[in-house]
N, C-alpha and C. Protein backbone atom coordinates (compact mmCIF):
# COMPACT_ATOMS: atom_id res chain seq x y z
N UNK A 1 125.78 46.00 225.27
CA UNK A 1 125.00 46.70 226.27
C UNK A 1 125.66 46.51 227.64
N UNK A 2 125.56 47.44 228.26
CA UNK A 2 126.48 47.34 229.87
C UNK A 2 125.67 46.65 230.70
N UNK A 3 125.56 46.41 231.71
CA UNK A 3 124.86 45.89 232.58
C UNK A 3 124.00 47.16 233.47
N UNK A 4 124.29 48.44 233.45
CA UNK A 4 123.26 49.68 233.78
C UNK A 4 122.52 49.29 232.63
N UNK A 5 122.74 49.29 231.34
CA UNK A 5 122.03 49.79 230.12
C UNK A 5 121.11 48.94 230.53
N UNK A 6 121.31 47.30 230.92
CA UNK A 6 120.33 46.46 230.81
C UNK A 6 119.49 46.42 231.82
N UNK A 7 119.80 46.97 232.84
CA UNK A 7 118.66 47.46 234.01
C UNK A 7 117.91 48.21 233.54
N UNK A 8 118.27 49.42 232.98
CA UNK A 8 117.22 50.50 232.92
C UNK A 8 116.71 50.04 231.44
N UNK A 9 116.96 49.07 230.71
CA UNK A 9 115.89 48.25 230.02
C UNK A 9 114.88 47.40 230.63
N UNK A 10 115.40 47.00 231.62
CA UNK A 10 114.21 45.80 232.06
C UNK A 10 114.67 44.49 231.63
N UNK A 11 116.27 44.30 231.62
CA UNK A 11 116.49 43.10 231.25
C UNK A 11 117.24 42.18 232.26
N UNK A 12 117.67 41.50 232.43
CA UNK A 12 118.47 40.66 233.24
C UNK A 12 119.91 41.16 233.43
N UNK A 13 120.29 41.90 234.50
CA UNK A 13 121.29 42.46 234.74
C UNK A 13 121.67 41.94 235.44
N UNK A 14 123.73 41.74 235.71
CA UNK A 14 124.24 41.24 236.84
C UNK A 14 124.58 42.94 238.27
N UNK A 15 124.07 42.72 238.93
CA UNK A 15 124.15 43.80 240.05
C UNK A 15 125.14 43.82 240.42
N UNK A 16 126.62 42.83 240.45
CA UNK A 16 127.34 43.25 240.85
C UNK A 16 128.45 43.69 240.30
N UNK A 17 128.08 44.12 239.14
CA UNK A 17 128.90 45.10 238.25
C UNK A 17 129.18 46.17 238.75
N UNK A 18 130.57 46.39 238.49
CA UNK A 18 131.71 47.76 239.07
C UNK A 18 130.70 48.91 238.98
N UNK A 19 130.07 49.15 237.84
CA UNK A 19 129.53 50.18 237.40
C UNK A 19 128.06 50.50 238.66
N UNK A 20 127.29 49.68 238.45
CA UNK A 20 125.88 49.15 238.98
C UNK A 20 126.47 49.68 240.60
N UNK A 21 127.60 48.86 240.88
CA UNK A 21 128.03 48.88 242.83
C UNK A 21 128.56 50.14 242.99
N UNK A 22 129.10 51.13 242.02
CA UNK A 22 129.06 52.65 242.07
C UNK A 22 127.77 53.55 242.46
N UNK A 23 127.02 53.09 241.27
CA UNK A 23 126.35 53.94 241.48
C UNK A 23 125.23 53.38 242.40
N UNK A 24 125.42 52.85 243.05
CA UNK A 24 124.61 52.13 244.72
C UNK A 24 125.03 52.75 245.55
N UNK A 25 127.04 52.66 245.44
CA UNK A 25 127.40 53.24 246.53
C UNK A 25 127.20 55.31 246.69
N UNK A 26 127.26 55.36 245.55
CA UNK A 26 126.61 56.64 245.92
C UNK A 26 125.78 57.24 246.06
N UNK A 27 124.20 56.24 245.83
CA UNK A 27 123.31 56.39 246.51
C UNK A 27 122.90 56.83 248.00
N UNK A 28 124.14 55.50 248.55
CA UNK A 28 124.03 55.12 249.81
C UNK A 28 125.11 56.42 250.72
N UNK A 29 125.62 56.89 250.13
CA UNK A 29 126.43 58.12 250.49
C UNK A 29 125.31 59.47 250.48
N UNK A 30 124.45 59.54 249.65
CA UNK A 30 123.80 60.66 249.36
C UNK A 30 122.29 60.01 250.47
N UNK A 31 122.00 59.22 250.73
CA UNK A 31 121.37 58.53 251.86
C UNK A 31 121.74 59.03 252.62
N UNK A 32 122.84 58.96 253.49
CA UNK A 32 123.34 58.89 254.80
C UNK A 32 123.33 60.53 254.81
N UNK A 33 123.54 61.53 254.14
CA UNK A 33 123.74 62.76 254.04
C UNK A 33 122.32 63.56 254.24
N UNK A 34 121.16 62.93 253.48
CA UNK A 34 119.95 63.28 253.63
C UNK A 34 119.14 62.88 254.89
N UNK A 35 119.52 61.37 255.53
CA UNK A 35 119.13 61.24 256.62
C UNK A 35 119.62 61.54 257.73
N UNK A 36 121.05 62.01 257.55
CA UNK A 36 121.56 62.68 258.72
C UNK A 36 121.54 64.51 259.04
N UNK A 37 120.76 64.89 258.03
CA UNK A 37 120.94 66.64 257.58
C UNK A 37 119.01 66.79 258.47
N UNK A 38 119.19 67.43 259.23
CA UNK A 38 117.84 68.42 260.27
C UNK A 38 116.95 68.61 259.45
N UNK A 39 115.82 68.18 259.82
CA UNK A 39 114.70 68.54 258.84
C UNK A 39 114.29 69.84 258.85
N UNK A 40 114.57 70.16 260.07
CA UNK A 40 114.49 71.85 260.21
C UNK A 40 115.07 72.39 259.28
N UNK A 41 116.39 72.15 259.14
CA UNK A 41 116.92 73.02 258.10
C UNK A 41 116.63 72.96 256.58
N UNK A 42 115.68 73.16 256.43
CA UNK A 42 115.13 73.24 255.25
C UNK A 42 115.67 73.34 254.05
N UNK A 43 116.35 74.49 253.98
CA UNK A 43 117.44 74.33 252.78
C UNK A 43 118.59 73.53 252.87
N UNK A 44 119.27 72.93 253.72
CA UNK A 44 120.39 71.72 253.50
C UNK A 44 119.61 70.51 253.27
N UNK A 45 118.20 70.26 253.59
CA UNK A 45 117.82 68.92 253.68
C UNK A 45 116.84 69.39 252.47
N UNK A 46 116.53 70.06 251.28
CA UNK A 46 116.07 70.01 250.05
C UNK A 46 117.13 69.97 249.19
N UNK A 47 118.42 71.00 249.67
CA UNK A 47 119.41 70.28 248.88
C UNK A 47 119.75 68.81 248.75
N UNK A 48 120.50 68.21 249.81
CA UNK A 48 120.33 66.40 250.14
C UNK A 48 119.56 65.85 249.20
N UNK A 49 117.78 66.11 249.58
CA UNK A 49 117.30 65.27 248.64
C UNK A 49 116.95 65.00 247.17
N UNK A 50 117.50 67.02 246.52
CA UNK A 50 117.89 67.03 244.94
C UNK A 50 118.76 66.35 244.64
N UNK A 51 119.80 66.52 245.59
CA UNK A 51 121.18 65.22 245.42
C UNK A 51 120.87 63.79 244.98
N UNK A 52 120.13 63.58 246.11
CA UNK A 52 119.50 61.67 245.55
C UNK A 52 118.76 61.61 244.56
N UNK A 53 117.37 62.30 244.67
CA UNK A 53 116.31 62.15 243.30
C UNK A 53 116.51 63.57 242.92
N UNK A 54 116.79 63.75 241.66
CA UNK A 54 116.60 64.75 241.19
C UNK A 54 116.05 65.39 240.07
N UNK A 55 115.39 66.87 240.25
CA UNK A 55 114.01 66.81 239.79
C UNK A 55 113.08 66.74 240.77
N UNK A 56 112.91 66.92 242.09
CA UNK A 56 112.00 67.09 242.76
C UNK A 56 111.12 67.75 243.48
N UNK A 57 110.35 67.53 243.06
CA UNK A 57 109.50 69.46 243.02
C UNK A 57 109.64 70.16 244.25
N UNK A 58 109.67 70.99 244.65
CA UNK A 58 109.61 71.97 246.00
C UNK A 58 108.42 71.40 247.02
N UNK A 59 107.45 71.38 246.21
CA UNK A 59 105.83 70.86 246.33
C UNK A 59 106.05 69.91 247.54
N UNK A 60 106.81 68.71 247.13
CA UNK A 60 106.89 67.31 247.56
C UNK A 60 107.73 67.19 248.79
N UNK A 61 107.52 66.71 249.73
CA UNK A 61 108.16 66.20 251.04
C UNK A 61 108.06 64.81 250.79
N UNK A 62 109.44 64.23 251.73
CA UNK A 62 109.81 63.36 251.57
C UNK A 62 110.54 63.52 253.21
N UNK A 63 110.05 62.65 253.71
CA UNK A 63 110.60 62.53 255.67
C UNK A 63 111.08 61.38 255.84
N UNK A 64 112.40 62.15 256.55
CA UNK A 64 113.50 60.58 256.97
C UNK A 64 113.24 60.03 257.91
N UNK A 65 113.72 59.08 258.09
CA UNK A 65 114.54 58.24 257.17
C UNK A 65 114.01 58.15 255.97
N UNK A 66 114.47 57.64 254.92
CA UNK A 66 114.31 57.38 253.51
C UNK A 66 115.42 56.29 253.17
N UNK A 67 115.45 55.35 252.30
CA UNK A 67 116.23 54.35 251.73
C UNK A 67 115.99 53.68 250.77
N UNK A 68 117.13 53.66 249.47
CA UNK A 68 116.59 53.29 247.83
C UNK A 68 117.78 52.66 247.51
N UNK A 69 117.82 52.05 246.23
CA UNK A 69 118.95 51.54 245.80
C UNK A 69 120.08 52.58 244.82
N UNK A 70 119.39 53.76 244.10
CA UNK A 70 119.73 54.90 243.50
C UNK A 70 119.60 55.85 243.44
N UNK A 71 117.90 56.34 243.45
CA UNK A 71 117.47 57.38 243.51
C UNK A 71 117.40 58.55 242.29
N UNK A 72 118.34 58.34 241.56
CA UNK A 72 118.02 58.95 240.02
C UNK A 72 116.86 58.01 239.17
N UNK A 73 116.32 56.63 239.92
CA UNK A 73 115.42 56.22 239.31
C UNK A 73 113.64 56.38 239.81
N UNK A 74 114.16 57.28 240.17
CA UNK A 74 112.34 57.90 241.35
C UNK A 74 112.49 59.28 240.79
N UNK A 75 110.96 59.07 240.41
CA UNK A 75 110.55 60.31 239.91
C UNK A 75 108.90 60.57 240.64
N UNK A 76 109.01 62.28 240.87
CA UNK A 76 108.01 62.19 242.08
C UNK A 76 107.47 63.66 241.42
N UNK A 77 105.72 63.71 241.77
CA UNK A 77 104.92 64.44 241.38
C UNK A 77 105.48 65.77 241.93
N UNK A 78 104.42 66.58 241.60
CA UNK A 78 103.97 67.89 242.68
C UNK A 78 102.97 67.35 244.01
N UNK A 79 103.27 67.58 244.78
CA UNK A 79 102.85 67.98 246.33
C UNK A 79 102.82 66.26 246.93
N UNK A 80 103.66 65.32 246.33
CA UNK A 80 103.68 64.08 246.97
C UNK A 80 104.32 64.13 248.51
N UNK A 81 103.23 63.19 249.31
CA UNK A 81 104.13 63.14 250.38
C UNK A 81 104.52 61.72 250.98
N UNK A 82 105.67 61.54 251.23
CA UNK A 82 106.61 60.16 251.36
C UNK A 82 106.64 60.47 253.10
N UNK A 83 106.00 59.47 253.59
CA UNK A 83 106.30 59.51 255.26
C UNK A 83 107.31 58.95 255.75
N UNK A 84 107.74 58.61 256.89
CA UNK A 84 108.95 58.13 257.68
C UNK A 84 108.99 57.03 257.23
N UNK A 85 110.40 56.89 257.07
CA UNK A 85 110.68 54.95 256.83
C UNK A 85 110.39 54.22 255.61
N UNK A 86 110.21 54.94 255.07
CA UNK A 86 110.18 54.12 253.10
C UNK A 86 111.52 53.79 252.42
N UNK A 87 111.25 52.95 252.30
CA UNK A 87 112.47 51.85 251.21
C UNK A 87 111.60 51.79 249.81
N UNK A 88 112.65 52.20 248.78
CA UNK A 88 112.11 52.27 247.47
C UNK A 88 113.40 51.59 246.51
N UNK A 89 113.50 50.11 246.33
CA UNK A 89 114.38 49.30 245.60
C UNK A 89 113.92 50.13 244.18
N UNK A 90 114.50 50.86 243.36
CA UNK A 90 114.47 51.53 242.29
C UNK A 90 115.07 51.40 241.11
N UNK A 91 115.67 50.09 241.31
CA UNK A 91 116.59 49.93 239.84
C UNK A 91 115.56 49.97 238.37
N UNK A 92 114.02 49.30 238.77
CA UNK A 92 113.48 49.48 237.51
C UNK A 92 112.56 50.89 237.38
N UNK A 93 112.63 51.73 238.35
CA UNK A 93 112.63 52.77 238.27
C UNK A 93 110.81 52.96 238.55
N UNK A 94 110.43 53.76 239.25
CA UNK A 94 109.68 53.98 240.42
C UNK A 94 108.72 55.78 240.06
N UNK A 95 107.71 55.87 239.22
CA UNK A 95 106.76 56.93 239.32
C UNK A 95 105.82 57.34 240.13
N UNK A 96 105.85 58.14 241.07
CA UNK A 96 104.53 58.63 241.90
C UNK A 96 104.21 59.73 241.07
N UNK A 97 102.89 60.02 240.84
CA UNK A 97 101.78 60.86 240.41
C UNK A 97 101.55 62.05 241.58
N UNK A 98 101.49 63.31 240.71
CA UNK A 98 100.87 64.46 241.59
C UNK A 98 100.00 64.25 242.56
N UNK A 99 100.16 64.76 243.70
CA UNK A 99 99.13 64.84 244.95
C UNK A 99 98.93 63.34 246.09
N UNK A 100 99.96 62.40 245.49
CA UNK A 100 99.76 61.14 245.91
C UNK A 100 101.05 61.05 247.59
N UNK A 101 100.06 60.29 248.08
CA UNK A 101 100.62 60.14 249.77
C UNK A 101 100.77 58.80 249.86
N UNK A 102 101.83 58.52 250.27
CA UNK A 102 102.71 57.54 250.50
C UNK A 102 102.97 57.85 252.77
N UNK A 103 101.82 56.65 253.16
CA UNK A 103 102.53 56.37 254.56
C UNK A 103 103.72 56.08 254.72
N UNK A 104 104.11 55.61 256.51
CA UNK A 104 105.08 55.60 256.64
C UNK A 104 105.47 53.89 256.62
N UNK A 105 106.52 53.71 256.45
CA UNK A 105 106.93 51.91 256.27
C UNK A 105 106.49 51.48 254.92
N UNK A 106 106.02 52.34 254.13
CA UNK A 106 105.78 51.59 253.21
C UNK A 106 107.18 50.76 252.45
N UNK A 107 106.83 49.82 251.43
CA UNK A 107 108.07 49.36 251.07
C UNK A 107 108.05 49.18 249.33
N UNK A 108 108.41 49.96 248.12
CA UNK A 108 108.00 49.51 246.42
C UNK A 108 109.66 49.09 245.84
N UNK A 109 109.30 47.80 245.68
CA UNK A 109 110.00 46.85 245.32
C UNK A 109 109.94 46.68 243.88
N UNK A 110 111.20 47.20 243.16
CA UNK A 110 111.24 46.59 241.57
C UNK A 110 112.36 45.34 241.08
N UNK A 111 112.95 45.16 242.16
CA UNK A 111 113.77 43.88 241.64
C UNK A 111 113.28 42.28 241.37
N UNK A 112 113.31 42.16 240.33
CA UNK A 112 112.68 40.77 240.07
C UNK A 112 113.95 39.55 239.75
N UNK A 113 114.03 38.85 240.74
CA UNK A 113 114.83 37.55 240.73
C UNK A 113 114.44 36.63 240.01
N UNK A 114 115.56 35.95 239.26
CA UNK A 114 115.13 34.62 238.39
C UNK A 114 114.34 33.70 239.50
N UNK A 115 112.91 32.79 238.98
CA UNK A 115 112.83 31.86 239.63
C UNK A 115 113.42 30.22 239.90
N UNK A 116 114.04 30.14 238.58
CA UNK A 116 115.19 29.13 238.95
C UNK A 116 116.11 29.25 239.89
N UNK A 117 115.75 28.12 240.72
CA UNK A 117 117.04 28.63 241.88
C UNK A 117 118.48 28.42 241.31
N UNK A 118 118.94 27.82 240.44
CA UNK A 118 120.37 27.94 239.86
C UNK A 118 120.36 29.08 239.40
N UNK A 119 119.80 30.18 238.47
CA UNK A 119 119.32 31.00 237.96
C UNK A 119 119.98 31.91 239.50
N UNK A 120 119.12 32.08 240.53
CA UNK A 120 119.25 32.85 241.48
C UNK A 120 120.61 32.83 242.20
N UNK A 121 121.37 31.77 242.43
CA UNK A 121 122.53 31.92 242.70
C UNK A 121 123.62 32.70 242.38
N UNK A 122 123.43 33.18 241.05
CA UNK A 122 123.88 34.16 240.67
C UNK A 122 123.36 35.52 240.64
N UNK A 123 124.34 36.89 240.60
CA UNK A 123 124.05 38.21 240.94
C UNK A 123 123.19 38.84 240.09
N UNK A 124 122.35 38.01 239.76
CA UNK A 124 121.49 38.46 238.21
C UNK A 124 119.88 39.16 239.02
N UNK A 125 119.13 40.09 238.41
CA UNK A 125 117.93 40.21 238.34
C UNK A 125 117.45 41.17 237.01
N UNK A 126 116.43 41.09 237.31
CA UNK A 126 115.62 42.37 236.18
C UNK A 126 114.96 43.56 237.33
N UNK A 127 114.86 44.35 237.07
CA UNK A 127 114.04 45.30 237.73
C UNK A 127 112.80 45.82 236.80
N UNK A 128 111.81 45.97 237.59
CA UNK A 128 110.55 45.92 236.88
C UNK A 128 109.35 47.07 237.12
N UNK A 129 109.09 48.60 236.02
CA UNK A 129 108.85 49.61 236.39
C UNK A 129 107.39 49.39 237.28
N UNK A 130 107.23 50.36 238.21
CA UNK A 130 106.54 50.61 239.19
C UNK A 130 105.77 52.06 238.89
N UNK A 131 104.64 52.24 238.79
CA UNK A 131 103.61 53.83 238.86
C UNK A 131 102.85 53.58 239.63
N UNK A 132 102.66 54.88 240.27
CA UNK A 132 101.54 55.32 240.87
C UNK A 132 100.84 56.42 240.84
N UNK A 133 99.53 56.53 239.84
CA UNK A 133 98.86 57.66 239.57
C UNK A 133 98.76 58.95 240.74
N UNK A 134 98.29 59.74 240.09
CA UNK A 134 97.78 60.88 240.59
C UNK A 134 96.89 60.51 241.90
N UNK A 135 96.92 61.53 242.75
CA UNK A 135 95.70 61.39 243.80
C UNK A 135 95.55 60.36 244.66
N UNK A 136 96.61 59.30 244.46
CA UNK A 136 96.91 57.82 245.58
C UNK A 136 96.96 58.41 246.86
N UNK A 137 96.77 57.43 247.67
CA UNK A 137 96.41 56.76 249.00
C UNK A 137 97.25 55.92 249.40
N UNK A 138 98.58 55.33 249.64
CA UNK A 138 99.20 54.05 250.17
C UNK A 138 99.42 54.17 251.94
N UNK A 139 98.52 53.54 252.61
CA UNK A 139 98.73 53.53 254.00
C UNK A 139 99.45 52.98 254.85
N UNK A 140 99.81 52.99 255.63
CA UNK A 140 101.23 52.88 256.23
C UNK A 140 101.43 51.16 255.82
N UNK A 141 102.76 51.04 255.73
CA UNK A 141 103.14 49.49 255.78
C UNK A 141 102.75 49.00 254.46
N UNK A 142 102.53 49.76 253.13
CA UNK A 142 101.88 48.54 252.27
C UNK A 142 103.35 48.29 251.31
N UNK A 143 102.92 47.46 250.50
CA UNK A 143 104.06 46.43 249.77
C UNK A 143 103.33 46.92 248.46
N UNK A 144 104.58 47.36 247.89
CA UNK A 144 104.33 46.92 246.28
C UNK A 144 105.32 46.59 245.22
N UNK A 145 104.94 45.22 244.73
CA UNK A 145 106.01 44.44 244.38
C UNK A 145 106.27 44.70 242.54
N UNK A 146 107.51 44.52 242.15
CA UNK A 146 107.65 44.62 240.42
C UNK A 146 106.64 44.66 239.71
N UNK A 147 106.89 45.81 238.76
CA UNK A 147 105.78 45.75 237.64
C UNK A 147 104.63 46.17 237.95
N UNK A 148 104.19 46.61 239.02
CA UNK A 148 103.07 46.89 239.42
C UNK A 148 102.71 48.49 239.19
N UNK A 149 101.35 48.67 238.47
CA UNK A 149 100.53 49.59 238.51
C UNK A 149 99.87 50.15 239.00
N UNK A 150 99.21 50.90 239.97
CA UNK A 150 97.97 51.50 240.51
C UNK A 150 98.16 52.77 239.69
N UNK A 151 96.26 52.78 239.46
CA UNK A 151 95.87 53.64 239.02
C UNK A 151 95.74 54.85 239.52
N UNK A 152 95.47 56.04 238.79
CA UNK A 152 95.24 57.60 239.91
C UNK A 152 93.81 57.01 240.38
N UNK A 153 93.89 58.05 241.72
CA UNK A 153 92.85 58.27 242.70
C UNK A 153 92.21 56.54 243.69
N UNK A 154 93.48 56.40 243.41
CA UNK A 154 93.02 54.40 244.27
C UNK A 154 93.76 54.69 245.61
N UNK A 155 93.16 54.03 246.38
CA UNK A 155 93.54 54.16 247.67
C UNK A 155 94.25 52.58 248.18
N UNK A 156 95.42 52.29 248.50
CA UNK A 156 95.48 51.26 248.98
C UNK A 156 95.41 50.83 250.69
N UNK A 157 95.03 49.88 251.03
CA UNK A 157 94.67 50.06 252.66
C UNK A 157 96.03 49.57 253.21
N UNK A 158 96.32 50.11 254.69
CA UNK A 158 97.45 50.20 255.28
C UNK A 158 97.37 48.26 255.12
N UNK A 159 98.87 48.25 255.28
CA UNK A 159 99.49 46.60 255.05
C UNK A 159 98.87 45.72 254.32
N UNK A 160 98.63 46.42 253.20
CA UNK A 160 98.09 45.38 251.97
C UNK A 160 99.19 45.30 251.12
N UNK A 161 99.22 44.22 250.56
CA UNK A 161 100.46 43.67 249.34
C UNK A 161 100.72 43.71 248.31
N UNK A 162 100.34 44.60 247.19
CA UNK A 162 100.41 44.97 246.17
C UNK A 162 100.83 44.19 245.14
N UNK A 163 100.65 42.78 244.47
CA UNK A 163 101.06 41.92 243.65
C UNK A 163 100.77 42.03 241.68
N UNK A 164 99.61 43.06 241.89
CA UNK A 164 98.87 42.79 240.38
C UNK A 164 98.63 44.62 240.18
N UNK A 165 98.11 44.74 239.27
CA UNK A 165 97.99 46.21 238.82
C UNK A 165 96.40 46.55 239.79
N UNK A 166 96.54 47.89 240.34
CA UNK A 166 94.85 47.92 240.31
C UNK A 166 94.31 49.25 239.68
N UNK A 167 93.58 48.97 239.29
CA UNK A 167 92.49 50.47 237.79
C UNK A 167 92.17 51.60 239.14
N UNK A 168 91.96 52.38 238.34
CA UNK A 168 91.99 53.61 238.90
C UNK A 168 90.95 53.97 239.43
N UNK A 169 90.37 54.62 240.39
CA UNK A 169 89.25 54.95 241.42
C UNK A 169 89.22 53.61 241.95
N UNK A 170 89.87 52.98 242.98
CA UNK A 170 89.89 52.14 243.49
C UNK A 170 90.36 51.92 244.63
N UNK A 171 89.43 51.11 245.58
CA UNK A 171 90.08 51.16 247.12
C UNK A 171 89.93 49.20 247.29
N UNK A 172 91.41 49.25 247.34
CA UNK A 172 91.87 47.86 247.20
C UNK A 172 92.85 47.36 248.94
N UNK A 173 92.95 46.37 249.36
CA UNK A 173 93.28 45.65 250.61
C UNK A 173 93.19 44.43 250.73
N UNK A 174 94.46 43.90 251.63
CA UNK A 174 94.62 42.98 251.38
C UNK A 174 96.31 42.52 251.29
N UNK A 175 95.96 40.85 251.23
CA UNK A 175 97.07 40.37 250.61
C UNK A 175 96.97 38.89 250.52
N UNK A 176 97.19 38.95 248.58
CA UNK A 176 97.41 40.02 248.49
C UNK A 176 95.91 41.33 248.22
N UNK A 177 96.54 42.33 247.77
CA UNK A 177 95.49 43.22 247.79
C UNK A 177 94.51 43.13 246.65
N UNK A 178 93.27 43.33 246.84
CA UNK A 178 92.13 42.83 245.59
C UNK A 178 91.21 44.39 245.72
N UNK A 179 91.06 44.45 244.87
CA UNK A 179 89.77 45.77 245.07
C UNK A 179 88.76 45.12 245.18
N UNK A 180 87.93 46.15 246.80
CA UNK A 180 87.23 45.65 247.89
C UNK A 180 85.61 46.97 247.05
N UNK A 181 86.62 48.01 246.55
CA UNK A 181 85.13 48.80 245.89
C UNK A 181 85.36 49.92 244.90
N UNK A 182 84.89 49.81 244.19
CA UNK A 182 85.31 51.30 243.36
C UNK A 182 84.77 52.23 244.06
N UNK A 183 85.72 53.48 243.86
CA UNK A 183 85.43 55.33 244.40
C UNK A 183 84.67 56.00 243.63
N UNK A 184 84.66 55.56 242.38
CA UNK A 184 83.62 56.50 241.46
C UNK A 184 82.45 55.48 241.07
C-alpha cells in the first residue's frame, strides 16, 4: 500500500512522501490561483475552484481566501456556503451536506497525530473523515477536529470546538462544544 493509499484509508501515513508532498504541492498551486483570481470574475474564479475541489456544484460559493491540504478530498453539497478565511486540513477527507453554511474563520481539521511523543517525531499521522449534514449552521471561528460528525440541521455556535459527534437537530456551543438544546 503507498502511503496516499494509506491516508485515504484512515491509516497511519508518512506525509512526507514524494507522492503525498506532490499532491500538496499542487494543491497549494491551485490555492494561490483561486485566491488570487477576482471574485468578480465569475467564470475564472469557478473555474479555479473546479480545479481544487472538484465536483462542485454551481449552487455552492466558496469566498477567498480559502486554504486545504488537497482539495480533491472535499466534497461539497448544493447551495453550501464557505465564508472568508476557512482552512480545511483534508487528507481524511471532509463532507458538507446540501444547504449547509460554513462562517468565516472557521477551521475542520482531519489530521490525527500519534499521541506518543516518539511516535510524533516522526512524519506520520492518520487523517480522520469529517461530515457535515444537510441544513448546518457553523458560525464564524468554530473548530472541528478528526472524526467528527454533526448531524443535518444542527447549528454550531460561533467559536465552539467541535471534539465529539453531535445528532442531528441540534444547537450545540462551546468548548468543547456540548448540545445546549435540541431544534426539533
Amino acid at each position: 500500500m503507498t502511503e496516499v493509499e494509506k491516508m485515504l484509508a484512515g491509516e497511519l501515513y508518512d506525509y512526507s512522501d514524494p507522492e503525498s508532498l506532490e499532491l500538496n504541492f499542487k494543491a497549494h498551486e491551485r490555492i494561490e490561483r483561486l485566491n488570487g483570481t477576482p471574485y468578480r470574475n465569475q467564470e475564472a474564479y469557478r473555474a479555479a475552484l473546479r480545479e481544487l475541489i472538484p465536483g462542485v456544484p454551481d449552487s455552492t460559493f466558496l469566498i477567498a481566501p480559502f486554504f486545504c491540504d488537497f482539495g480533491f478530498r472535499i466534497r461539497l453539497g448544493e447551495g453550501v456556503v464557505i465564508n472568508y478565511n476557512c482552512t480545511f486540513l483534508d487528507g481524511g477527507g471532509i463532507t458538507i451536506g446540501d444547504h449547509t453554511l460554513i462562517g468565516p474563520n472557521c477551521q475542520l481539521y482531519t489530521p490525527q497525530h500519534p499521541i506518543d511523543y516518539v511516535e510524533r517525531r516522526k512524519p506520520v499521522e492518520r487523517a480522520l473523515r469529517i461530515e457535515i449534514g444537510e441544513d448546518c449552521w457553523l458560525g464564524g471561528g468554530v473548530i472541528v477536529c478528526p472524526g467528527v460528525r454533526i448531524g443535518a440541521r444542527s447549528i454550531i455556535a460561533a467559536g465552539s470546538v467541535v471534539v465529539h459527534d453531535i445528532p442531528e437537530d441540534s444547537l450545540a456551543a462551546g468548548n468543547p462544544a456540548v448540545v445546549k438544546r435540541r431544534l426539533r
